[in-house]
PDB file of N, CA and C in Angstrom:
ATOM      1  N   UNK A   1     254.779 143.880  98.056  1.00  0.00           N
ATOM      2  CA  UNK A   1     255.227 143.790  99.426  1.00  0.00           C
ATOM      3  C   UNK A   1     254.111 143.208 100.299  1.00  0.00           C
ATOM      4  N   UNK A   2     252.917 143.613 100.309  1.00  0.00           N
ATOM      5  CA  UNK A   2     251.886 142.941 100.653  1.00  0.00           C
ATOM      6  C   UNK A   2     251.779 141.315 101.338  1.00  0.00           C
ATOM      7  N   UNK A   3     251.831 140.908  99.114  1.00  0.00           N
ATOM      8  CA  UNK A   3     252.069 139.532  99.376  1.00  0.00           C
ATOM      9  C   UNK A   3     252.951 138.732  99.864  1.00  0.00           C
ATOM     10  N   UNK A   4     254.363 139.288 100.073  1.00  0.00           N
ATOM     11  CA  UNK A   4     254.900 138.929 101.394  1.00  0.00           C
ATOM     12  C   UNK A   4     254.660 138.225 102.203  1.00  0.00           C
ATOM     13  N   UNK A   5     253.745 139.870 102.750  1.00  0.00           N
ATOM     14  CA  UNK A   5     252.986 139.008 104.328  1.00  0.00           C
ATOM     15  C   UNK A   5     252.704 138.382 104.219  1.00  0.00           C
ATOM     16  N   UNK A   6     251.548 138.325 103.415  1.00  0.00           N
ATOM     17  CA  UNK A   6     250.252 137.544 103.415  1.00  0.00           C
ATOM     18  C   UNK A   6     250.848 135.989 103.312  1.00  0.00           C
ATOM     19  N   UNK A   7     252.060 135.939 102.858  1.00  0.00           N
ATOM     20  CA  UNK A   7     252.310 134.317 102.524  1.00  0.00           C
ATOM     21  C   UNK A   7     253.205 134.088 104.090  1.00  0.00           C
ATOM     22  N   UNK A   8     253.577 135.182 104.616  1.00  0.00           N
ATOM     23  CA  UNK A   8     254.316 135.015 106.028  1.00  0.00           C
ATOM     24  C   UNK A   8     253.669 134.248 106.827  1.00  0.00           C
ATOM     25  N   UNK A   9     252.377 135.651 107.058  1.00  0.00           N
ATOM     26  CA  UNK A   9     251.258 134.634 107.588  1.00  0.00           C
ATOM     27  C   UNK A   9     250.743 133.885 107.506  1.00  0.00           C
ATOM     28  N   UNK A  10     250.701 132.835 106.715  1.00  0.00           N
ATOM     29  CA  UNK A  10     250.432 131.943 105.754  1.00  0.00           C
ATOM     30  C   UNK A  10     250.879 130.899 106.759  1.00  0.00           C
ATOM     31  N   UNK A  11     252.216 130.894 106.292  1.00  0.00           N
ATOM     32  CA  UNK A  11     253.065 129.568 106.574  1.00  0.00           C
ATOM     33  C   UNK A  11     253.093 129.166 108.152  1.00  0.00           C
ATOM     34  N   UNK A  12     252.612 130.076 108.918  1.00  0.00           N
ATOM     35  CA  UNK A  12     252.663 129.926 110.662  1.00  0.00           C
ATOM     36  C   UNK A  12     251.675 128.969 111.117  1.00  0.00           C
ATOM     37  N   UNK A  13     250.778 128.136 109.914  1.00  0.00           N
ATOM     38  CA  UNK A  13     250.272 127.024 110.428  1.00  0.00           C
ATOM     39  C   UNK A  13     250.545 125.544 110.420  1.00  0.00           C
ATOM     40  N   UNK A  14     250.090 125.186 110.959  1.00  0.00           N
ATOM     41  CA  UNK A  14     250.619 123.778 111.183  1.00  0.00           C
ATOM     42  C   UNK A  14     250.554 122.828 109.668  1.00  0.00           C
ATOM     43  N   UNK A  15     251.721 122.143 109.524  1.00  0.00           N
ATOM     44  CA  UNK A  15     251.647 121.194 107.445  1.00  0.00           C
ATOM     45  C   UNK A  15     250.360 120.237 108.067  1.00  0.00           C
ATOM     46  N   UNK A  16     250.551 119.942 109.226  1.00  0.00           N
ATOM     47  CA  UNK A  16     249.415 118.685 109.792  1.00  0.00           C
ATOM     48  C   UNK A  16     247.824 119.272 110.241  1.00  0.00           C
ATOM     49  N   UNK A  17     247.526 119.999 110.309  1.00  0.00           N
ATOM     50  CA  UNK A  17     246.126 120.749 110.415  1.00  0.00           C
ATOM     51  C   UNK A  17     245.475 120.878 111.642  1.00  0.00           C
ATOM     52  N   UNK A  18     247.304 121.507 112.584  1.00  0.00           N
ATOM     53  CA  UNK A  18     246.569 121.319 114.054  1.00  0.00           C
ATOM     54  C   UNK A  18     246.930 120.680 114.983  1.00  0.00           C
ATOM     55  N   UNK A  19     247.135 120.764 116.562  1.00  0.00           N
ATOM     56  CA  UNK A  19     248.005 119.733 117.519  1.00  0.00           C
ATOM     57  C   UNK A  19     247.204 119.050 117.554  1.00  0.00           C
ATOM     58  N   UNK A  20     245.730 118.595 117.239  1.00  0.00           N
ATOM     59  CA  UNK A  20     245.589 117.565 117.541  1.00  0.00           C
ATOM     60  C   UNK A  20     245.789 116.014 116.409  1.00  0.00           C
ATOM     61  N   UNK A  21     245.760 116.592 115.233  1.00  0.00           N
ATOM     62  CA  UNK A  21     246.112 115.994 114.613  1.00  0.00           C
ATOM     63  C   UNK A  21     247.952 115.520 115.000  1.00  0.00           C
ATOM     64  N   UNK A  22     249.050 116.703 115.274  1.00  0.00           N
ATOM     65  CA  UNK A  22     249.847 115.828 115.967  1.00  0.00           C
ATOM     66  C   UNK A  22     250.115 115.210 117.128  1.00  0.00           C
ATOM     67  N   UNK A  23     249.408 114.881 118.176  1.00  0.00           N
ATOM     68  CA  UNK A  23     249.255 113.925 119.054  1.00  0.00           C
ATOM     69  C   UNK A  23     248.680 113.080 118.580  1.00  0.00           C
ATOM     70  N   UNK A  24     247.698 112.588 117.366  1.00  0.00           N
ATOM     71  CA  UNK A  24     247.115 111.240 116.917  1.00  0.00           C
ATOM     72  C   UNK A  24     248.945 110.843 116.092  1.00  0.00           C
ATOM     73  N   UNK A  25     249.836 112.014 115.072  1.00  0.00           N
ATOM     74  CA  UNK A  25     250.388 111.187 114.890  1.00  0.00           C
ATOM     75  C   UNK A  25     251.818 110.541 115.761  1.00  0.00           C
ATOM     76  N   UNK A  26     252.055 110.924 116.802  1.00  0.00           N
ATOM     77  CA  UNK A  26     252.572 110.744 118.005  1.00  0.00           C
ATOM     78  C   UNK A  26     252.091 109.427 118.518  1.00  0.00           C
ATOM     79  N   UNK A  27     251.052 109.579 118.634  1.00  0.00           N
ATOM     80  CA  UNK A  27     250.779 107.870 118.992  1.00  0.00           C
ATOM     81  C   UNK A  27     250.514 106.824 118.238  1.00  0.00           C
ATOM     82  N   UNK A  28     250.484 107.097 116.956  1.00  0.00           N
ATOM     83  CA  UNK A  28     250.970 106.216 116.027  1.00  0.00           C
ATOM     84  C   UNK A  28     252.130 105.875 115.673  1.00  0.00           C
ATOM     85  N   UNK A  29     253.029 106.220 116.159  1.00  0.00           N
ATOM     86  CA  UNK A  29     254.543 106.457 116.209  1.00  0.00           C
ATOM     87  C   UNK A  29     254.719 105.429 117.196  1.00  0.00           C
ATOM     88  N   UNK A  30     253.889 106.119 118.355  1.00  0.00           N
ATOM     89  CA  UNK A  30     254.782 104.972 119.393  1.00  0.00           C
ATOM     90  C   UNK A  30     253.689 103.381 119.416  1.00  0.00           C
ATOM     91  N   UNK A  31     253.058 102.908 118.786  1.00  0.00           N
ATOM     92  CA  UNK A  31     252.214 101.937 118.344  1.00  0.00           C
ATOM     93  C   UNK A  31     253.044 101.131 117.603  1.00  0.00           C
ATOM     94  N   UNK A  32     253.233 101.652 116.707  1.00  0.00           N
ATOM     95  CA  UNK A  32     254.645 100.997 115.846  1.00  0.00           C
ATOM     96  C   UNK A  32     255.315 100.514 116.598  1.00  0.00           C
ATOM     97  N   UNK A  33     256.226 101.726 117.289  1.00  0.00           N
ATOM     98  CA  UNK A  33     257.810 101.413 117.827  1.00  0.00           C
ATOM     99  C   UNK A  33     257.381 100.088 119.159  1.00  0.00           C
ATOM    100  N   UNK A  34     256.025 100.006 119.523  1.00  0.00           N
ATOM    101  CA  UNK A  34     255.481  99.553 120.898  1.00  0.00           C
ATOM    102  C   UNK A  34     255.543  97.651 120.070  1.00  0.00           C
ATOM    103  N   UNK A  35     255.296  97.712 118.833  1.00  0.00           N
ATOM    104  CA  UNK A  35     254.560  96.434 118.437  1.00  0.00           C
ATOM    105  C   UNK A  35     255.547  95.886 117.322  1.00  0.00           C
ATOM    106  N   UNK A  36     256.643  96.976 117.027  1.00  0.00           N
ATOM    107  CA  UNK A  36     257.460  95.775 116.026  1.00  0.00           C
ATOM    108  C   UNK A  36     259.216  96.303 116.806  1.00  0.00           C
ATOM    109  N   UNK A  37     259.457  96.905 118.336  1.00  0.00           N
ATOM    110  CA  UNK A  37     260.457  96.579 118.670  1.00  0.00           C
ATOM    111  C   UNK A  37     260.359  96.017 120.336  1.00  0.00           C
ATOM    112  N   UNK A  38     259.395  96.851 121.128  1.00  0.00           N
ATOM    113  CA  UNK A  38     259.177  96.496 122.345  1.00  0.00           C
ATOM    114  C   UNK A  38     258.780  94.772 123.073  1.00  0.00           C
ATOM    115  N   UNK A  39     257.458  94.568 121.999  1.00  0.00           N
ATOM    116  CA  UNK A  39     256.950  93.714 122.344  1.00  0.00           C
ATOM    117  C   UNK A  39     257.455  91.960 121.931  1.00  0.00           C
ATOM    118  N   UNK A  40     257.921  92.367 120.809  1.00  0.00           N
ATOM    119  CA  UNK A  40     258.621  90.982 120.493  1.00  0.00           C
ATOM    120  C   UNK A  40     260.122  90.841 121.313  1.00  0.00           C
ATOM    121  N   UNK A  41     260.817  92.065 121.548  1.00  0.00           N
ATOM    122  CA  UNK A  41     262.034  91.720 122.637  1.00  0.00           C
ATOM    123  C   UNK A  41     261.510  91.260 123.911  1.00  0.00           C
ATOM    124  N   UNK A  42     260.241  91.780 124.317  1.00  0.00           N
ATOM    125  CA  UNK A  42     259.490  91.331 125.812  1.00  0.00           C
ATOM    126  C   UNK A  42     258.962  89.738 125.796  1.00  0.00           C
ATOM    127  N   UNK A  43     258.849  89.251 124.675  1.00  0.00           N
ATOM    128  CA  UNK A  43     258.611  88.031 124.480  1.00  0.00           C
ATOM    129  C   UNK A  43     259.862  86.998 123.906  1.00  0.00           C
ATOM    130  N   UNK A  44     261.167  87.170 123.422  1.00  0.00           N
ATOM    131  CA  UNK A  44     261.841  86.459 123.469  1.00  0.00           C
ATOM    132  C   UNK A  44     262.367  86.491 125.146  1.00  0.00           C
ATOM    133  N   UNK A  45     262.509  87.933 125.689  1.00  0.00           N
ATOM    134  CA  UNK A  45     262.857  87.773 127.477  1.00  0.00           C
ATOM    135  C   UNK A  45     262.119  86.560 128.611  1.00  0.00           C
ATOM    136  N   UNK A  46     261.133  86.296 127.775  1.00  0.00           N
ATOM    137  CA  UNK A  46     260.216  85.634 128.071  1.00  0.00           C
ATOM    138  C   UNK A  46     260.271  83.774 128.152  1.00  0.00           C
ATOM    139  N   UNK A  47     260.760  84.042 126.632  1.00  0.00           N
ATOM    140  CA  UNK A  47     260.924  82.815 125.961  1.00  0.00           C
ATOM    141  C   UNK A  47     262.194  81.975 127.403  1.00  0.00           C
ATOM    142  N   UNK A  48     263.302  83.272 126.894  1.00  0.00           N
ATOM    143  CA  UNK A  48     264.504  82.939 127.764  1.00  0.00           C
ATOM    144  C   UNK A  48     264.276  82.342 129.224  1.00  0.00           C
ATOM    145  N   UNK A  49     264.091  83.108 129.863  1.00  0.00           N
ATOM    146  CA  UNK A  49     263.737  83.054 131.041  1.00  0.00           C
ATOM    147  C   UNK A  49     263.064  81.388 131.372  1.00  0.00           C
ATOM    148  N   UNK A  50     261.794  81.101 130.739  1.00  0.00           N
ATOM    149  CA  UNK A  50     261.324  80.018 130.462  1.00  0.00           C
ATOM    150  C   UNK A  50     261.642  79.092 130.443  1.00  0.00           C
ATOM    151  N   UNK A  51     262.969  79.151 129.983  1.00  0.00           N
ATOM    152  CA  UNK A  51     264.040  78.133 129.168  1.00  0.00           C
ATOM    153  C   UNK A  51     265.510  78.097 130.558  1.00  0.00           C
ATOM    154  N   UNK A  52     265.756  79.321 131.118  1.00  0.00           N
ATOM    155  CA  UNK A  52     266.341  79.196 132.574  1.00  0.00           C
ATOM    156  C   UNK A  52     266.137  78.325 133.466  1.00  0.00           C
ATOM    157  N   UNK A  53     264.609  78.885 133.670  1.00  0.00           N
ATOM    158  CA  UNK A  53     264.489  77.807 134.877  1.00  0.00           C
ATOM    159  C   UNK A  53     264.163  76.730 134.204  1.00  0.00           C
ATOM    160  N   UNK A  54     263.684  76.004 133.364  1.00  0.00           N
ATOM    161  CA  UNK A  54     263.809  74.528 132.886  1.00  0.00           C
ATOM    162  C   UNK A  54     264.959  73.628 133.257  1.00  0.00           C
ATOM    163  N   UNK A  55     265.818  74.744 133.224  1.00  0.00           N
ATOM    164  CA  UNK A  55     267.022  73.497 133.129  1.00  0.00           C
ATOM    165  C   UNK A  55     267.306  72.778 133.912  1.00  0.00           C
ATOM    166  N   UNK A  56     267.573  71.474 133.115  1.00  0.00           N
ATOM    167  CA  UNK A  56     268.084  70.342 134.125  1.00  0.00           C
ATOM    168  C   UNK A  56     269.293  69.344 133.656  1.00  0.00           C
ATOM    169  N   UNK A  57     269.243  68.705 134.976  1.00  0.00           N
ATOM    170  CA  UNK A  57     270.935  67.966 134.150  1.00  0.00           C
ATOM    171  C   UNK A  57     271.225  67.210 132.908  1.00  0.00           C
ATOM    172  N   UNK A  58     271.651  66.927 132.110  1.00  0.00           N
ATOM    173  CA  UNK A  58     271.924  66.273 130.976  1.00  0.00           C
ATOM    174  C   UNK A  58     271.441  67.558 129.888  1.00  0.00           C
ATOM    175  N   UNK A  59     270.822  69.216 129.859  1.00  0.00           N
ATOM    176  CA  UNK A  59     270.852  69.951 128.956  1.00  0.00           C
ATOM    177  C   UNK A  59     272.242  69.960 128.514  1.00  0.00           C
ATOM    178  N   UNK A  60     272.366  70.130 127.023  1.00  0.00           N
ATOM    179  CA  UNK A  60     273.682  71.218 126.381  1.00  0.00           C
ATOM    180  C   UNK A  60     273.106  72.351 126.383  1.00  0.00           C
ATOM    181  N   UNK A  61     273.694  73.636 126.955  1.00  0.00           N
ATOM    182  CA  UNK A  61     273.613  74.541 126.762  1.00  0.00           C
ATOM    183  C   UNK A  61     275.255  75.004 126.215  1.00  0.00           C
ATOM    184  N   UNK A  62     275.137  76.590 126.120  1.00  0.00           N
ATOM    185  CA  UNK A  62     276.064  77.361 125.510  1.00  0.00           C
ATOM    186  C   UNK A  62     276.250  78.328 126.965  1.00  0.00           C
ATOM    187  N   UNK A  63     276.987  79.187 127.122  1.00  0.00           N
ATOM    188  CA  UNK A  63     277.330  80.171 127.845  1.00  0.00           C
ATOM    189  C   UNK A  63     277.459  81.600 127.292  1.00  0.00           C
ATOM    190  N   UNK A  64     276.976  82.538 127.477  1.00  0.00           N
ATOM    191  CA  UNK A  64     277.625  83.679 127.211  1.00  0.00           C
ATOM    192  C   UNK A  64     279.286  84.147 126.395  1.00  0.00           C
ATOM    193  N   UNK A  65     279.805  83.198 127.137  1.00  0.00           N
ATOM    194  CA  UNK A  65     281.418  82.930 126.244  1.00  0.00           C
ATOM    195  C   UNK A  65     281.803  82.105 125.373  1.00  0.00           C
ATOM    196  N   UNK A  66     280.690  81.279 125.011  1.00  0.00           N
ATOM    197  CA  UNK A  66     280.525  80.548 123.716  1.00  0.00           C
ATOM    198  C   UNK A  66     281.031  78.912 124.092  1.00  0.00           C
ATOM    199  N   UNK A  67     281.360  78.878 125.076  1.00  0.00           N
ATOM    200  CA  UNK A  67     281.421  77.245 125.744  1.00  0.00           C
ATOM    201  C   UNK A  67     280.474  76.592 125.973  1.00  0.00           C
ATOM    202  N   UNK A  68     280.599  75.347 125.204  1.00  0.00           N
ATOM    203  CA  UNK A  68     279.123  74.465 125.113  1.00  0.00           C
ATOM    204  C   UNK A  68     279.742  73.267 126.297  1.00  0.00           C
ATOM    205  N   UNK A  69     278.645  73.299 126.878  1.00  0.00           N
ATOM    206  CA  UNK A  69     278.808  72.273 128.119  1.00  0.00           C
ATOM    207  C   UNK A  69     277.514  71.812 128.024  1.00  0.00           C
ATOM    208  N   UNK A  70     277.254  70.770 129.395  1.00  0.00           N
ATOM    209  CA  UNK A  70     276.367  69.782 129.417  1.00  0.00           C
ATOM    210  C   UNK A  70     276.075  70.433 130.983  1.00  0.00           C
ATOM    211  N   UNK A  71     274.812  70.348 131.149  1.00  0.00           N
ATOM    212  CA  UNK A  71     274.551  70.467 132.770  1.00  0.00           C
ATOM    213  C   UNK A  71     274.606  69.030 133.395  1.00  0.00           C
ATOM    214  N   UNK A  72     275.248  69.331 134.265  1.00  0.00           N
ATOM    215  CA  UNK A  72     275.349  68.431 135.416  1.00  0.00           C
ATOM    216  C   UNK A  72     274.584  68.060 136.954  1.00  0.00           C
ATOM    217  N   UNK A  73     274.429  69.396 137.432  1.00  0.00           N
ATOM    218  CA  UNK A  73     273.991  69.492 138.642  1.00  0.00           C
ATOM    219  C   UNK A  73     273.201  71.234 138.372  1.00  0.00           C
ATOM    220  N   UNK A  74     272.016  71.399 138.730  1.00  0.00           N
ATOM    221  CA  UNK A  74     271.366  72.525 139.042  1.00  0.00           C
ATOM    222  C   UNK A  74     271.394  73.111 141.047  1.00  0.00           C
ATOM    223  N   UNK A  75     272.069  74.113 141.394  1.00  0.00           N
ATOM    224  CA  UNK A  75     271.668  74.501 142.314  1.00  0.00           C
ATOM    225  C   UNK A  75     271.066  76.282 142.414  1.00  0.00           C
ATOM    226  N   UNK A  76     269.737  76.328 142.428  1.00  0.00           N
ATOM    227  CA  UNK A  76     269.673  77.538 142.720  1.00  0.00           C
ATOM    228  C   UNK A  76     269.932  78.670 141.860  1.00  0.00           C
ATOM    229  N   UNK A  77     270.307  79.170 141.880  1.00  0.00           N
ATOM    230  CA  UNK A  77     271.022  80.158 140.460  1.00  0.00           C
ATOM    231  C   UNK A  77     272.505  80.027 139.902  1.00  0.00           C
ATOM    232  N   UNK A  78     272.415  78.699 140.246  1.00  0.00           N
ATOM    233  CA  UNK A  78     274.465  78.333 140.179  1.00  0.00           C
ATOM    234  C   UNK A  78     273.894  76.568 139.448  1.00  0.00           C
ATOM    235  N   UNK A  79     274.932  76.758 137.966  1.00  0.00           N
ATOM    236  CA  UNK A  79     274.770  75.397 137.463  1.00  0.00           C
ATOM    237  C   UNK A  79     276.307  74.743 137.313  1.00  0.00           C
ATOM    238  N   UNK A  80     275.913  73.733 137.488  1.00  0.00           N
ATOM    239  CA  UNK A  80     277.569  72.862 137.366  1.00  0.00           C
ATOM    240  C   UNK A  80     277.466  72.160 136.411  1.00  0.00           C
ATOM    241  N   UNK A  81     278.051  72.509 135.164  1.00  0.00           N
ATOM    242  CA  UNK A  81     278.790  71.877 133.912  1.00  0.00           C
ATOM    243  C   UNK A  81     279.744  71.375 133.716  1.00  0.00           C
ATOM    244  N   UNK A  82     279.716  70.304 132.935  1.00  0.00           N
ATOM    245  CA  UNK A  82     280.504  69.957 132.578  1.00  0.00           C
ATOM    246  C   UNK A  82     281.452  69.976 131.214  1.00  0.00           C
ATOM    247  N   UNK A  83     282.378  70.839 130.704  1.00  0.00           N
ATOM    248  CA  UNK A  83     282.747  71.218 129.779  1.00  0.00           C
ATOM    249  C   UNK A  83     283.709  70.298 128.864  1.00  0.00           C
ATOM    250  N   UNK A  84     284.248  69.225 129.290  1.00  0.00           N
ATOM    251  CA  UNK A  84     284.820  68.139 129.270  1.00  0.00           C
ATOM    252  C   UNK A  84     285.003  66.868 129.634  1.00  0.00           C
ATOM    253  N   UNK A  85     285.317  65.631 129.603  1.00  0.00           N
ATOM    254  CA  UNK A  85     284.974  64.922 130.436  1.00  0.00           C
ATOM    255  C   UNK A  85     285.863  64.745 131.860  1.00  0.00           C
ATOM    256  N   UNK A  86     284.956  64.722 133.071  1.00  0.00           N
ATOM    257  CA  UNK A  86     285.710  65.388 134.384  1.00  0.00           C
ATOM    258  C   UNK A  86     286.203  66.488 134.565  1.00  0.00           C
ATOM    259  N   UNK A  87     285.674  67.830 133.869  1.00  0.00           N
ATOM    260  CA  UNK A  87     286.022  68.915 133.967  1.00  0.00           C
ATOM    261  C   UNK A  87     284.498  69.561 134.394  1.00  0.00           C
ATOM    262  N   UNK A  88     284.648  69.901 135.208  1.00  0.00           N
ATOM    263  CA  UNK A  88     283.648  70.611 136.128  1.00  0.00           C
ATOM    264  C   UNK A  88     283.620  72.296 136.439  1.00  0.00           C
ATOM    265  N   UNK A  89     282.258  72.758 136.088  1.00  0.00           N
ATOM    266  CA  UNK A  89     282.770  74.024 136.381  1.00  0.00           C
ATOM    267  C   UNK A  89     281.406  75.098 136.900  1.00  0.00           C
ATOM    268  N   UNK A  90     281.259  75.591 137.549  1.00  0.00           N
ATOM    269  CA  UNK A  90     280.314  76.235 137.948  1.00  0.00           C
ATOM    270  C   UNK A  90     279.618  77.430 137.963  1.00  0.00           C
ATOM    271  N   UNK A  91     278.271  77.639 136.807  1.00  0.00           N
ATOM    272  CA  UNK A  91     278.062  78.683 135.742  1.00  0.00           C
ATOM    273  C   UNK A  91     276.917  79.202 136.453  1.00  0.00           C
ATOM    274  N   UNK A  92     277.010  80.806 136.800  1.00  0.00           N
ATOM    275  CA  UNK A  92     275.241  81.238 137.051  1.00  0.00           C
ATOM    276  C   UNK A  92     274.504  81.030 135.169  1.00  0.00           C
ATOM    277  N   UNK A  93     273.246  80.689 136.090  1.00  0.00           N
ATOM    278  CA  UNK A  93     272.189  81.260 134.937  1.00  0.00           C
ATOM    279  C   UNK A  93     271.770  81.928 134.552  1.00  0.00           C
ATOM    280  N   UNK A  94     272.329  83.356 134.958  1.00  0.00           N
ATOM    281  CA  UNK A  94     272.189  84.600 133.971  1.00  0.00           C
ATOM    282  C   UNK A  94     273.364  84.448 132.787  1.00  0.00           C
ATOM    283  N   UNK A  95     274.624  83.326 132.868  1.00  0.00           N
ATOM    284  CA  UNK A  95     275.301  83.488 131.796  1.00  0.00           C
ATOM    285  C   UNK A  95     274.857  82.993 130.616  1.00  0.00           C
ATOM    286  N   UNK A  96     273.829  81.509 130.867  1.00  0.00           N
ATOM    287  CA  UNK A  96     273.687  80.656 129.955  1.00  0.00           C
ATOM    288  C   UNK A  96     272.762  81.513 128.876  1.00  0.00           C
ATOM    289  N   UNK A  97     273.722  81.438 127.086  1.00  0.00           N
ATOM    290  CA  UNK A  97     272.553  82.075 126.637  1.00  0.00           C
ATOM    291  C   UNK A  97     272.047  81.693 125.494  1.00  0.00           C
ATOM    292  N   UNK A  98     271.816  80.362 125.563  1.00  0.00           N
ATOM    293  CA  UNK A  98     271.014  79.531 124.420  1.00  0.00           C
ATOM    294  C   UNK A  98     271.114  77.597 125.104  1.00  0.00           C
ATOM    295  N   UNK A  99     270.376  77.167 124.520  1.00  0.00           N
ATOM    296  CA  UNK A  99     270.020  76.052 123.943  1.00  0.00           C
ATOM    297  C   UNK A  99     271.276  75.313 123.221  1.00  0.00           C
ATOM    298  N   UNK A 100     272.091  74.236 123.092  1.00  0.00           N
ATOM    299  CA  UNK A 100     273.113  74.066 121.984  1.00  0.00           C
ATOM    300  C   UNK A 100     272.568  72.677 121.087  1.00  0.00           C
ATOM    301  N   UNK A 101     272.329  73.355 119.884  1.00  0.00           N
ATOM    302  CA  UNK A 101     271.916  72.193 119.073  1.00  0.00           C
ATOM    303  C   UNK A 101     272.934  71.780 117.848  1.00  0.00           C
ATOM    304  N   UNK A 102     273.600  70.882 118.136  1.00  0.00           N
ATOM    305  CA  UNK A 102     274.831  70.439 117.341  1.00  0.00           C
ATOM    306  C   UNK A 102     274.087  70.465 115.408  1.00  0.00           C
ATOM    307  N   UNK A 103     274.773  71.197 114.606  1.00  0.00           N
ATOM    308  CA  UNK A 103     274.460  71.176 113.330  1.00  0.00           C
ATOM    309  C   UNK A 103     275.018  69.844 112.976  1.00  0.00           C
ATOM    310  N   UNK A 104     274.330  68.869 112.211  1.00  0.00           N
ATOM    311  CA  UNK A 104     275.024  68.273 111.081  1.00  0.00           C
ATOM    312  C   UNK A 104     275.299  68.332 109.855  1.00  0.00           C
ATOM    313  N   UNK A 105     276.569  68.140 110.064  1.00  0.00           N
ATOM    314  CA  UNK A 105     277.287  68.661 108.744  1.00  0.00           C
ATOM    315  C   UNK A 105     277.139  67.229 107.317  1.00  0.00           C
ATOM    316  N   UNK A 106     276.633  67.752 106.622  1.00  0.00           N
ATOM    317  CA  UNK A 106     276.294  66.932 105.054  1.00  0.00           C
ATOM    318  C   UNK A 106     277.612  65.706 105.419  1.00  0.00           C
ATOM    319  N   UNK A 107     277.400  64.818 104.705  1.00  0.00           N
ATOM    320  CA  UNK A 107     278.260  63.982 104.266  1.00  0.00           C
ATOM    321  C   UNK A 107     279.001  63.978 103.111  1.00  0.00           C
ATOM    322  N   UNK A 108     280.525  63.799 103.425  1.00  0.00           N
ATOM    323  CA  UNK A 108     281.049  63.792 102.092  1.00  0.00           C
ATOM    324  C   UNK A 108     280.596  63.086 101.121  1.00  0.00           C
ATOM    325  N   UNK A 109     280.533  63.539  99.761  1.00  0.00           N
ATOM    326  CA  UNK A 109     279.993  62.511  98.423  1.00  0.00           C
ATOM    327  C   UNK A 109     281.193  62.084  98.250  1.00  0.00           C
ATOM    328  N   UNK A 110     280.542  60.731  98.404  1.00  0.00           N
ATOM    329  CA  UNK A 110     281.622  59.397  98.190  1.00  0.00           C
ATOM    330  C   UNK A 110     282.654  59.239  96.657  1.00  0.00           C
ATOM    331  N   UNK A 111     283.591  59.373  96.901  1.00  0.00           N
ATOM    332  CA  UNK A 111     284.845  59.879  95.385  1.00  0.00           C
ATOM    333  C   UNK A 111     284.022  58.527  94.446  1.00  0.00           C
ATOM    334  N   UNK A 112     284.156  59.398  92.912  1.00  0.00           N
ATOM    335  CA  UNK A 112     283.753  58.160  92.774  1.00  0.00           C
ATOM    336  C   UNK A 112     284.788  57.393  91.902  1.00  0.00           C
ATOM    337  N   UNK A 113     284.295  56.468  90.701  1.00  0.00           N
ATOM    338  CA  UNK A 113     285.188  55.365  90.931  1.00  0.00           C
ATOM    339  C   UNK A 113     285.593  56.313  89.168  1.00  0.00           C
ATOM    340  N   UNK A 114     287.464  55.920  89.253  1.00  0.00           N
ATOM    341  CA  UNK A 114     286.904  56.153  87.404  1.00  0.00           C
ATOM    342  C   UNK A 114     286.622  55.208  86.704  1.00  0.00           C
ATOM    343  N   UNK A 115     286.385  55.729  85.207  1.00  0.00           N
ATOM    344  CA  UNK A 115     286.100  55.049  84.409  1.00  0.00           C
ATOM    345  C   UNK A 115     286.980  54.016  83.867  1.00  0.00           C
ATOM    346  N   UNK A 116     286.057  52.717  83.745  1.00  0.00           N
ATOM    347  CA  UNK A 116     286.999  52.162  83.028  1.00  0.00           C
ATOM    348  C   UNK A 116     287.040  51.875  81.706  1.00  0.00           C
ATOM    349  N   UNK A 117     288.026  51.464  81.512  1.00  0.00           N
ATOM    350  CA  UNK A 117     288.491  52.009  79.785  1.00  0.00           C
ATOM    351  C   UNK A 117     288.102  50.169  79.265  1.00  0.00           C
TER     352      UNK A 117
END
């Protein structure tokens, strides 16, 4: 019965050897979370932004709703695209949310010829 206790009392200490040892690992925690989620989202915000005010007429951009237009006219925080030809339409720049870079698509391999016999 003794040993019981003795292991009761035992276990009432810290697995880490102490608060101060957990406040070092507390801030290693948030070091991490600071440097592989905070800081690289603070730098694409960055990127973006960058890329906002750049714009000027003749960009393709994309929109938030996935409509690729051409800028036309920049005023202020209001851009006028053009989504068609003579279709005009007038987008803030908090919607725009990329760059539009047309993929090219491979070329078909040319059929070839058959054989002749």
């Amino acid at each position: 019965m003794i040993a019981l206790f003795a292991q009761a009392a035992d276990a009432g200490g810290s697995p880490f050897g102490g608060s101060l040892n957990m406040v070092f690992l507390v801030g290693i925690f948030f070091l991490i979370f600071y440097f592989m989620i905070m800081r690289p989202q603070q730098q694409q915000q960055r990127k973006h932004k960058t890329f906002i005010d750049g714009l000027k007429k003749g960009d393709e951009v994309v929109t938030s709703g996935g409509i690729v237009c051409r800028v036309s006219a920049v005023q202020g925080d209001v851009l006028s695209v053009e989504i068609a030809p003579n279709v005009k339409v007038r987008v803030l720049k908090s919607q725009i949310s990329g760059a539009y870079a047309a993929k090219e698509t491979p070329a078909a391999p040319a059929a070839e010829e058959p054989a002749k016999k």
